[in-house]
Protein backbone atom coordinates (compact mmCIF):
# COMPACT_ATOMS: atom_id res chain seq x y z
CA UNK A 1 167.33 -228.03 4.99
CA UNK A 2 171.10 -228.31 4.84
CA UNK A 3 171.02 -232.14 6.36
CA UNK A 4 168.14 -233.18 4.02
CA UNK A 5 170.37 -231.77 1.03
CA UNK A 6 173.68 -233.61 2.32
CA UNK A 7 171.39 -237.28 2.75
CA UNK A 8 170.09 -236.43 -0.65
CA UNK A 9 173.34 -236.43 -2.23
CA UNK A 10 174.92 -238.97 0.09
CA UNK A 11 172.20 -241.13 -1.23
CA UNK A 12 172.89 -240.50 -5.00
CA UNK A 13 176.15 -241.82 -4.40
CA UNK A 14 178.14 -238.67 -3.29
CA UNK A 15 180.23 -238.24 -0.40
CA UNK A 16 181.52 -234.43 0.17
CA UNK A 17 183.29 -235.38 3.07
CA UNK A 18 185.34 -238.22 1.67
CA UNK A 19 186.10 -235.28 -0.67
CA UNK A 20 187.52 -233.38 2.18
CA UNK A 21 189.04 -235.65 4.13
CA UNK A 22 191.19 -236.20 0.38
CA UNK A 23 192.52 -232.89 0.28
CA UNK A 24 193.00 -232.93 4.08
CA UNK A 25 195.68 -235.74 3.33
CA UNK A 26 196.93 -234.11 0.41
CA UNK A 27 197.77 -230.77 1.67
CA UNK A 28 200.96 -231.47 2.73
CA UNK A 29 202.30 -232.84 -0.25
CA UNK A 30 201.05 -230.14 -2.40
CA UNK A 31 202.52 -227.65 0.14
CA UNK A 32 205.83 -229.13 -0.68
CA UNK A 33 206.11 -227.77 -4.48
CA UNK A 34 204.74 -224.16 -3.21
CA UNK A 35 207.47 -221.20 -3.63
CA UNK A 36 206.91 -217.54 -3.24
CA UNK A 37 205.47 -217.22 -5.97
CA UNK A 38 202.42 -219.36 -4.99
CA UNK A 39 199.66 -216.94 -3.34
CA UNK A 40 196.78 -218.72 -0.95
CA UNK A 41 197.63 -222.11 -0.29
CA UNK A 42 195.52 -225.38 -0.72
CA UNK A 43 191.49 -224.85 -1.41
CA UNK A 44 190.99 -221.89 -2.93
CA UNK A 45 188.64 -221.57 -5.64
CA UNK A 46 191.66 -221.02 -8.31
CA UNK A 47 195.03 -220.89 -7.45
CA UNK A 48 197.17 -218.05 -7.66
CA UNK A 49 200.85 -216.74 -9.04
CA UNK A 50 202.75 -214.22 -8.79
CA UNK A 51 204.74 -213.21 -11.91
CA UNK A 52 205.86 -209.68 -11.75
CA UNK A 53 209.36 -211.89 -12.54
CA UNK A 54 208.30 -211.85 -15.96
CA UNK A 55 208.92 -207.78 -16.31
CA UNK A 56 212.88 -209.06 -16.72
CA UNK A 57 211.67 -210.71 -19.96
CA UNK A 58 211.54 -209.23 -22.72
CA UNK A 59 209.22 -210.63 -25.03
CA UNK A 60 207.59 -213.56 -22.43
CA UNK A 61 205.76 -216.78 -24.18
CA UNK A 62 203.56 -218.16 -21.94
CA UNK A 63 203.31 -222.17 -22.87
CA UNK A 64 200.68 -224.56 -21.58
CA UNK A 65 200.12 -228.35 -22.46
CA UNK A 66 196.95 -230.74 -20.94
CA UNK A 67 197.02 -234.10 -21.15
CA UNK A 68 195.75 -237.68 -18.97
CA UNK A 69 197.43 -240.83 -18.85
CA UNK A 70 195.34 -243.32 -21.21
CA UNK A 71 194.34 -246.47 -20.27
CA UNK A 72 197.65 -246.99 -18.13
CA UNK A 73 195.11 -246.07 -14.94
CA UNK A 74 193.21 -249.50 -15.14
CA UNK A 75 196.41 -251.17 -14.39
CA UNK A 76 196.96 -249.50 -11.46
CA UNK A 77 193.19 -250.01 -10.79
CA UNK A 78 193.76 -253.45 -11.07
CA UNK A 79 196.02 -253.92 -8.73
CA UNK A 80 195.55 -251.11 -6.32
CA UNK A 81 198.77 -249.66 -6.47
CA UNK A 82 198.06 -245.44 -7.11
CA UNK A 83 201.89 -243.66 -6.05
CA UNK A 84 203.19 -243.50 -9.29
CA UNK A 85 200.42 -242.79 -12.34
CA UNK A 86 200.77 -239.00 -10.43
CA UNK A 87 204.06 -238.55 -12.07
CA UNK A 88 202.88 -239.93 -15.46
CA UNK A 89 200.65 -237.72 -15.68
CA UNK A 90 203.14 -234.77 -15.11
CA UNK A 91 205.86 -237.00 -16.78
CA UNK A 92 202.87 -236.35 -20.33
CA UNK A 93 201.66 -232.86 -19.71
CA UNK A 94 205.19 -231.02 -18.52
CA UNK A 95 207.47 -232.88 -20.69
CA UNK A 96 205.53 -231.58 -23.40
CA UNK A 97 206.23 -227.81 -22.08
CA UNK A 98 209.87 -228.35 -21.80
CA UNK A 99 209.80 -229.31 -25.76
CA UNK A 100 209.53 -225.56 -26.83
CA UNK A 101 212.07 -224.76 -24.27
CA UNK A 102 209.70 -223.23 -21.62
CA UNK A 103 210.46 -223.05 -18.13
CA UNK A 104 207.39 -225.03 -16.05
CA UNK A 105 205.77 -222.45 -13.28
CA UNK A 106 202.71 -223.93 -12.32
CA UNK A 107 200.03 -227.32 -12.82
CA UNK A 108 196.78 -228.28 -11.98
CA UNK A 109 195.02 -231.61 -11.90
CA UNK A 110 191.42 -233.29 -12.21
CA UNK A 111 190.71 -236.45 -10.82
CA UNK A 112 187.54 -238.14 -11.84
CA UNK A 113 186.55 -241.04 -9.87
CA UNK A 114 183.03 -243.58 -8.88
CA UNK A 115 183.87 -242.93 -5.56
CA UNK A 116 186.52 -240.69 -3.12
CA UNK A 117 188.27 -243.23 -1.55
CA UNK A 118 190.39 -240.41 0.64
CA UNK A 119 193.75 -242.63 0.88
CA UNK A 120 193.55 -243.48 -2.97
CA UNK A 121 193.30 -239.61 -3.95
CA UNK A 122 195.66 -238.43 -1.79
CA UNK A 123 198.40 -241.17 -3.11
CA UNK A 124 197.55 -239.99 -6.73
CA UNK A 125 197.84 -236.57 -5.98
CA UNK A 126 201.35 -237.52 -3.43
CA UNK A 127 202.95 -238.97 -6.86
CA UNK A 128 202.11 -235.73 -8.79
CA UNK A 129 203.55 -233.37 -6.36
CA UNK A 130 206.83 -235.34 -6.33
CA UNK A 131 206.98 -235.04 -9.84
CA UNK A 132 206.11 -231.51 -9.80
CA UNK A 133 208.82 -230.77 -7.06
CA UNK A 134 211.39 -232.86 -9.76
CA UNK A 135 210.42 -230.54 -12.63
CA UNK A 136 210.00 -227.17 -10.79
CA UNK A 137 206.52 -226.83 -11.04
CA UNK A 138 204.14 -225.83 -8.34
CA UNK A 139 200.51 -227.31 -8.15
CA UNK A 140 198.76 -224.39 -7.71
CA UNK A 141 195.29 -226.34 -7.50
CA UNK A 142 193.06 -229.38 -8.82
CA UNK A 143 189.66 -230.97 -8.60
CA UNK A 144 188.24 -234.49 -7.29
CA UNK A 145 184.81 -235.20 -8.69
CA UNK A 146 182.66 -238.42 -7.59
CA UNK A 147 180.72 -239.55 -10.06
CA UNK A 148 178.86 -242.54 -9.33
CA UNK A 149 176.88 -244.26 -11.64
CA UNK A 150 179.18 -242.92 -14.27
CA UNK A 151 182.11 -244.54 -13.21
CA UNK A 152 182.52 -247.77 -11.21
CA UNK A 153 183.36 -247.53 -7.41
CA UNK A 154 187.54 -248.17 -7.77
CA UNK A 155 187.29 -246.47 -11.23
CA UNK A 156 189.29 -243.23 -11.77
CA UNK A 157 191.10 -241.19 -14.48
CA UNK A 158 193.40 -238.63 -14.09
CA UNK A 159 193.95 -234.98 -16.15
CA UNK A 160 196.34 -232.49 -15.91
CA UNK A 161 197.08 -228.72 -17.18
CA UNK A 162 200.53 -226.79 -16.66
CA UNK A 163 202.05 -223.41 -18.00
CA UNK A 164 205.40 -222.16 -18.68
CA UNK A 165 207.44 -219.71 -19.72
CA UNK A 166 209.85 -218.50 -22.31
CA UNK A 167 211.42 -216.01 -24.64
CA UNK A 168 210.10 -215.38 -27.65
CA UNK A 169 213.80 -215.38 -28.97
CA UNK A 170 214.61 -218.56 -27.04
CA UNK A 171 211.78 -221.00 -28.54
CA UNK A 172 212.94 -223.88 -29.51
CA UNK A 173 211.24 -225.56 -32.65
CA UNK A 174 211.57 -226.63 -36.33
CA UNK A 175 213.07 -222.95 -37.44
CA UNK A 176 215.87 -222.96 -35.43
CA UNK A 177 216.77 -226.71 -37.25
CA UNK A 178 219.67 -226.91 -39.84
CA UNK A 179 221.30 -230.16 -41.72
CA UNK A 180 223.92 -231.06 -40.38
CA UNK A 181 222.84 -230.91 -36.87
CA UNK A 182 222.72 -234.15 -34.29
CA UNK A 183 219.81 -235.95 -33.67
CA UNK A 184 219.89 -237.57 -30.05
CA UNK A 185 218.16 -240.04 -28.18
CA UNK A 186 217.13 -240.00 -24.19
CA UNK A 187 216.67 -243.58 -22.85
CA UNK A 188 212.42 -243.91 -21.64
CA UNK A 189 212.55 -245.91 -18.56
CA UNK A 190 209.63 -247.90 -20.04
CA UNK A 191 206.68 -247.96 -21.82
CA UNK A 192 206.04 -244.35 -20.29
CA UNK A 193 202.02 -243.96 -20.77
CA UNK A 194 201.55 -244.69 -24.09
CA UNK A 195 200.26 -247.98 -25.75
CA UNK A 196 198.55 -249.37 -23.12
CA UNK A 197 195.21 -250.56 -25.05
CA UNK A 198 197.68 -252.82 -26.81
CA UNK A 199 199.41 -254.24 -24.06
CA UNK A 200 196.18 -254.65 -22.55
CA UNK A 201 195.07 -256.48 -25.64
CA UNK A 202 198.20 -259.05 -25.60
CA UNK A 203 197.76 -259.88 -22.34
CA UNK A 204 194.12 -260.52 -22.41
CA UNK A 205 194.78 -262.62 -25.29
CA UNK A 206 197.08 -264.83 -23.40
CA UNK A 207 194.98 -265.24 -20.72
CA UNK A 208 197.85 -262.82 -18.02
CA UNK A 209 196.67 -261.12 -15.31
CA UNK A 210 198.07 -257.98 -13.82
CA UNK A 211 199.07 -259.76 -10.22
CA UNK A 212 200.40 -262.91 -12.13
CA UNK A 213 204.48 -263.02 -11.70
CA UNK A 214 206.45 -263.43 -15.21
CA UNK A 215 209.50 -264.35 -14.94
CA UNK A 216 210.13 -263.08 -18.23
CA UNK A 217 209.02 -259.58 -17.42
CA UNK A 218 211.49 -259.40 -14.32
CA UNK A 219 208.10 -259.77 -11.32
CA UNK A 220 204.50 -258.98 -10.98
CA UNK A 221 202.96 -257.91 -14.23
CA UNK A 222 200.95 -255.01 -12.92
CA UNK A 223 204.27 -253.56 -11.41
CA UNK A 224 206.64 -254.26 -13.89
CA UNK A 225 203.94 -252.13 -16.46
CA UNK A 226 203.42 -249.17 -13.59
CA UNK A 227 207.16 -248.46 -13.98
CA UNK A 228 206.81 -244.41 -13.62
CA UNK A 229 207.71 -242.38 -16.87
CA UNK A 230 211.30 -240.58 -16.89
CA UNK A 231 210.96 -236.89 -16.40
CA UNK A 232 213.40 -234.85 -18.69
CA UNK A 233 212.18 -231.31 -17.71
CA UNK A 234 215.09 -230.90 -15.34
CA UNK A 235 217.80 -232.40 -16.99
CA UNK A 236 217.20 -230.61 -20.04
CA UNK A 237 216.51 -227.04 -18.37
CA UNK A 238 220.23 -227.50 -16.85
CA UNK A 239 221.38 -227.96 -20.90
CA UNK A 240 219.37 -224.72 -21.98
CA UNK A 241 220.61 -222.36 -19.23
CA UNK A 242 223.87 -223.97 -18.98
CA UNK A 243 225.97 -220.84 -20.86
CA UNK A 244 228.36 -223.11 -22.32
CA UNK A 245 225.60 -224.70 -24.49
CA UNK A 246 223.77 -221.66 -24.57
CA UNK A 247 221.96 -222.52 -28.30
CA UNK A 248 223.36 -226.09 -28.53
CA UNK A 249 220.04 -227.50 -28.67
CA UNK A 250 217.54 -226.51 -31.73
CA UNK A 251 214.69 -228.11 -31.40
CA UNK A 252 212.81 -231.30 -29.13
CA UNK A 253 210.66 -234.12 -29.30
CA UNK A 254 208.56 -235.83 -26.83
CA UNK A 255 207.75 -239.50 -28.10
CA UNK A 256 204.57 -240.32 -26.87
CA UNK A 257 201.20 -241.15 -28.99
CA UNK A 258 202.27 -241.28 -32.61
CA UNK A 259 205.68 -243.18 -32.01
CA UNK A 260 209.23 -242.60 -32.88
CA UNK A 261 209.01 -241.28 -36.46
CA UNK A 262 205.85 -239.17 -36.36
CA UNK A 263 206.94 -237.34 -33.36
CA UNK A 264 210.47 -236.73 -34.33
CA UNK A 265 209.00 -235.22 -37.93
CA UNK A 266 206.84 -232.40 -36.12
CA UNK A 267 210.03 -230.72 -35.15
CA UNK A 268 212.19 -230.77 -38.54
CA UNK A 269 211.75 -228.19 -41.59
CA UNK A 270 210.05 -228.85 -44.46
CA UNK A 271 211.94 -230.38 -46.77
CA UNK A 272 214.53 -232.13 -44.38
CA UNK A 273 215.01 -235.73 -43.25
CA UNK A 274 216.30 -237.87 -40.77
CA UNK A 275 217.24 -241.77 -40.82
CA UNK A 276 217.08 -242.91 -37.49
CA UNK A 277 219.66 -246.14 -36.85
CA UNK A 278 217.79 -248.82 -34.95
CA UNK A 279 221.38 -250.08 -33.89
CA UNK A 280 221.81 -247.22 -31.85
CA UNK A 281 220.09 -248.54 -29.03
CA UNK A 282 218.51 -251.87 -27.67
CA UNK A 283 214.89 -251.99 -26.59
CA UNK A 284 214.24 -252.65 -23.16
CA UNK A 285 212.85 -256.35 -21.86
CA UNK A 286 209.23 -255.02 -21.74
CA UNK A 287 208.92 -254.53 -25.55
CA UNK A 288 210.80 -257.41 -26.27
CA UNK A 289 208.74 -259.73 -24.07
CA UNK A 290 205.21 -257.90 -25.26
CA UNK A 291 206.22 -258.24 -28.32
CA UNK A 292 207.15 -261.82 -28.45
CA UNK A 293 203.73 -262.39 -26.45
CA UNK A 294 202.14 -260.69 -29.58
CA UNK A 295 203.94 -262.98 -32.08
CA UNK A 296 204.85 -259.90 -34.34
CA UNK A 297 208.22 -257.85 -34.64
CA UNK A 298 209.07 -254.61 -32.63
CA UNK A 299 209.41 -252.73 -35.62
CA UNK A 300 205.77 -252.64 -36.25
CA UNK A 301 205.38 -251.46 -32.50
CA UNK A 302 207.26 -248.43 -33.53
CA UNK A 303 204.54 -245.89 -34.28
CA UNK A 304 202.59 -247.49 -30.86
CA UNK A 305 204.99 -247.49 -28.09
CA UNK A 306 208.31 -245.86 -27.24
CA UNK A 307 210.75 -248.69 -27.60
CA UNK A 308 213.22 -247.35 -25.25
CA UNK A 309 213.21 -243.72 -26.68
CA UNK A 310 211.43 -240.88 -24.24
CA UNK A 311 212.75 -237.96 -26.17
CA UNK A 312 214.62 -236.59 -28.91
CA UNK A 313 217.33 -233.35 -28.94
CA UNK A 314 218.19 -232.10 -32.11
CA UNK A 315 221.57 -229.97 -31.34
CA UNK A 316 224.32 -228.43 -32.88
CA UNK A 317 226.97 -231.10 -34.24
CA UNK A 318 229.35 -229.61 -32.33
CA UNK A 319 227.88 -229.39 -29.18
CA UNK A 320 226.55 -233.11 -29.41
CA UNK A 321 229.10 -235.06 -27.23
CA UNK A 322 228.66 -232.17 -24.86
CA UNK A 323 225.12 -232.45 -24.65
CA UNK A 324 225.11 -235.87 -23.73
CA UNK A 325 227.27 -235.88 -21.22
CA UNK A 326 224.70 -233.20 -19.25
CA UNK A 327 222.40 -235.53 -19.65
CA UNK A 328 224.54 -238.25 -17.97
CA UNK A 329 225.21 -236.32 -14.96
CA UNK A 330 221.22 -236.09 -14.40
CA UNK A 331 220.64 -239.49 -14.57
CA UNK A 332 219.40 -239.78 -17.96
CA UNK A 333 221.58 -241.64 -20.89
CA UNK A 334 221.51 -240.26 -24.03
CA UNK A 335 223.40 -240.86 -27.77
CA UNK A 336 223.61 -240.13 -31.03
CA UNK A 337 221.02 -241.68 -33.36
CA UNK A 338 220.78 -239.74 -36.70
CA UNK A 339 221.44 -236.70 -38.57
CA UNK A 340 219.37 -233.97 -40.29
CA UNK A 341 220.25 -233.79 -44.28
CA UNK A 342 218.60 -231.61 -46.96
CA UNK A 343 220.17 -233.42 -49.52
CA UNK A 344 217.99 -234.89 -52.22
CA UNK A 345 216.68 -238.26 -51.42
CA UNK A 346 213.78 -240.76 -52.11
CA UNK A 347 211.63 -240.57 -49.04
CA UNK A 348 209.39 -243.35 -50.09
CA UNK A 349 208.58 -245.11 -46.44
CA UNK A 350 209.46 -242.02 -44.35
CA UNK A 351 206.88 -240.52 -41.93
CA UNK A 352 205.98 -237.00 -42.99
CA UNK A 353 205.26 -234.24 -40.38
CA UNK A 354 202.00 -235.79 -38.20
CA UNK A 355 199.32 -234.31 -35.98
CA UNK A 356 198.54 -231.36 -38.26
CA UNK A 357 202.74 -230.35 -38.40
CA UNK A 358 203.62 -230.40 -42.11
CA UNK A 359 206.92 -231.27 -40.65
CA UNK A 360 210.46 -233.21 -41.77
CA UNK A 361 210.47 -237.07 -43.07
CA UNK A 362 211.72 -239.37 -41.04
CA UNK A 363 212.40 -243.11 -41.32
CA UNK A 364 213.91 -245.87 -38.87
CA UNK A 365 216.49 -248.15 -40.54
CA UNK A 366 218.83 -250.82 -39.48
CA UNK A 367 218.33 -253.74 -36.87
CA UNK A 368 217.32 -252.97 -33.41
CA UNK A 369 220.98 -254.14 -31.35
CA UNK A 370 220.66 -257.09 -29.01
């Protein structure tokens, strides 16, 4: 009965031992970003963790954030290359934890795919538990479904859940916001995973494929646009515990769908604004290039992709110069780009609060520097 039932679903397209085979390869790499705290090991039904540490808190938030990587996947796809859309994916769904000020504990993934190819999986799942180990965060568990006929045989997409931790007292956020205070800018180390529909678009248009070499865009296509997104979880965490610049930082925002504006807006008060000075900073070759490919300007790329910008501290004035240099010692270059005013002001042009935040207004101005 049991070997009719396996050639039944072998013959719908479903291989179970592909499937475990993949987490046979994987197991390793997943052990990696286990502490303590982490209870059972790989392949249990749910994965477990211990937090009797959060009896020292005193009013604990527990955070959580879910999120995929777009359309970014068929590049990889396309070219077979699978060891870095792992830490996009964690690069989208923990960088958005870290925005409230929450500490990462623990992530789990999905993996949809036509078929379980076991080396393919287990290289997806490798780049996530680097990315994890970066950040802190254990991956407690995840799932790899086949489904064939749905999807096509080198066709996959990739999901991910995490949950944090923080005071109540410590949340960061639009409250905690005053004018006066610093807006700064962390350098993206690319396109990150956002926008990729649109690149996809240009470069369909003009006829470039993914293995094609531009010298333009610095090598092969595919690979220049698979550049991995910069994680700020750790960096950042070493600001907020640092006791020197205990408080320096109010509030964060990660840029990702939306663009620069929107997403800076969701974490300013009502009735503040921010002009943020193009000159600041100089877009990386990518968005020039795409751009220029596209025949249109990158200023009206700026509520699509990044333009150079993964995240945004608002801080204490004081603390600003401070702040940045942090940053620098992780890796991760930073400066000043605006400040938060209150004073009266005609916001005509200025993106208002977004995604359901009736947030701050905020409007790019200047030329982008060369």
């Amino acid at each position: 009965m049991s070997n009719s039932s396996n050639a039944t679903y072998a013959a719908a397209g479903v291989d179970t031992r592909a499937g475990d085979l993949a987490v046979e390869l994987m197991k390793s790499a997943v052990s990696k970003t286990h502490g303590p705290e982490v209870w059972g090991g790989v392949g249990g039904f749910a994965g477990l963790f211990d937090v009797s540490f959060l009896t020292k808190f005193r009013q604990p938030l527990l955070a959580t954030s879910t999120d995929g990587v777009g359309t970014k996947v068929a590049i990889a796809q396309a070219i077979d290359k699978h060891d870095t859309i792992g830490q996009d994916l964690v690069g989208m769904v923990v960088d958005d934890i870290i925005v409230v000020g929450a500490r990462p504990l623990f992530m789990t993934d999905y993996i949809a795919c036509g078929k379980v190819v076991p080396e393919r999986i287990a290289s997806i799942v490798a780049g996530i538990a680097r990315a994890c180990s970066e950040t802190g965060t254990a991956l407690v568990g995840g799932e790899t479904a086949e489904h064939p006929g749905l999807l096509g045989q080198d066709d996959y997409d990739v999901a991910g859940a995490a949950t944090g931790v923080v005071e109540a007292d410590q949340v960061l956020g639009a409250e905690k916001v005053v004018a006066g205070d610093v807006v700064i800018a962390m350098a993206s180390s690319g396109l990150h995973s956002n926008g990729y529909s649109l690149v996809r678009h240009i470069l369909a248009q003009r006829g470039i494929g993914y293995t094609d070499t531009s010298a333009e865009l610095g090598g092969m296509v595919g690979e220049v646009l698979l550049e991995p997104t910069r994680l700020y979880t750790g960096p950042l965490l070493d600001v907020i515990n640092d006791p020197e610049l205990a408080g320096a930082i109010h509030s964060l925002s990660h840029v990702t769908g939306g663009g620069i504006a929107a997403n800076l807006a969701r974490v300013l008060p009502v009735g503040s604004w921010v002009e943020v000075d193009r000159s600041t900073w100089s877009p990386a070759p990518v968005f020039r290039v795409l751009g220029d490919m596209a025949g249109s300007t990158l200023e009206s790329a700026e509520g699509t992709w990044n333009l150079g910008v993964g995240m945004f501290a608002v801080v204490d004035a004081a603390s600003a110069s401070s702040v940045i240099a942090r940053l620098a010692t992780s890796g991760i270059p930073a400066w000043v780009t605006g400040r938060v005013s209150r004073a009266a002001h005609d916001l005509t042009g200025f993106e208002q609060g977004a995604k359901g935040v009736n947030g701050g207004a905020v409007r790019l101005v200047g030329a982008y520097a060369n």
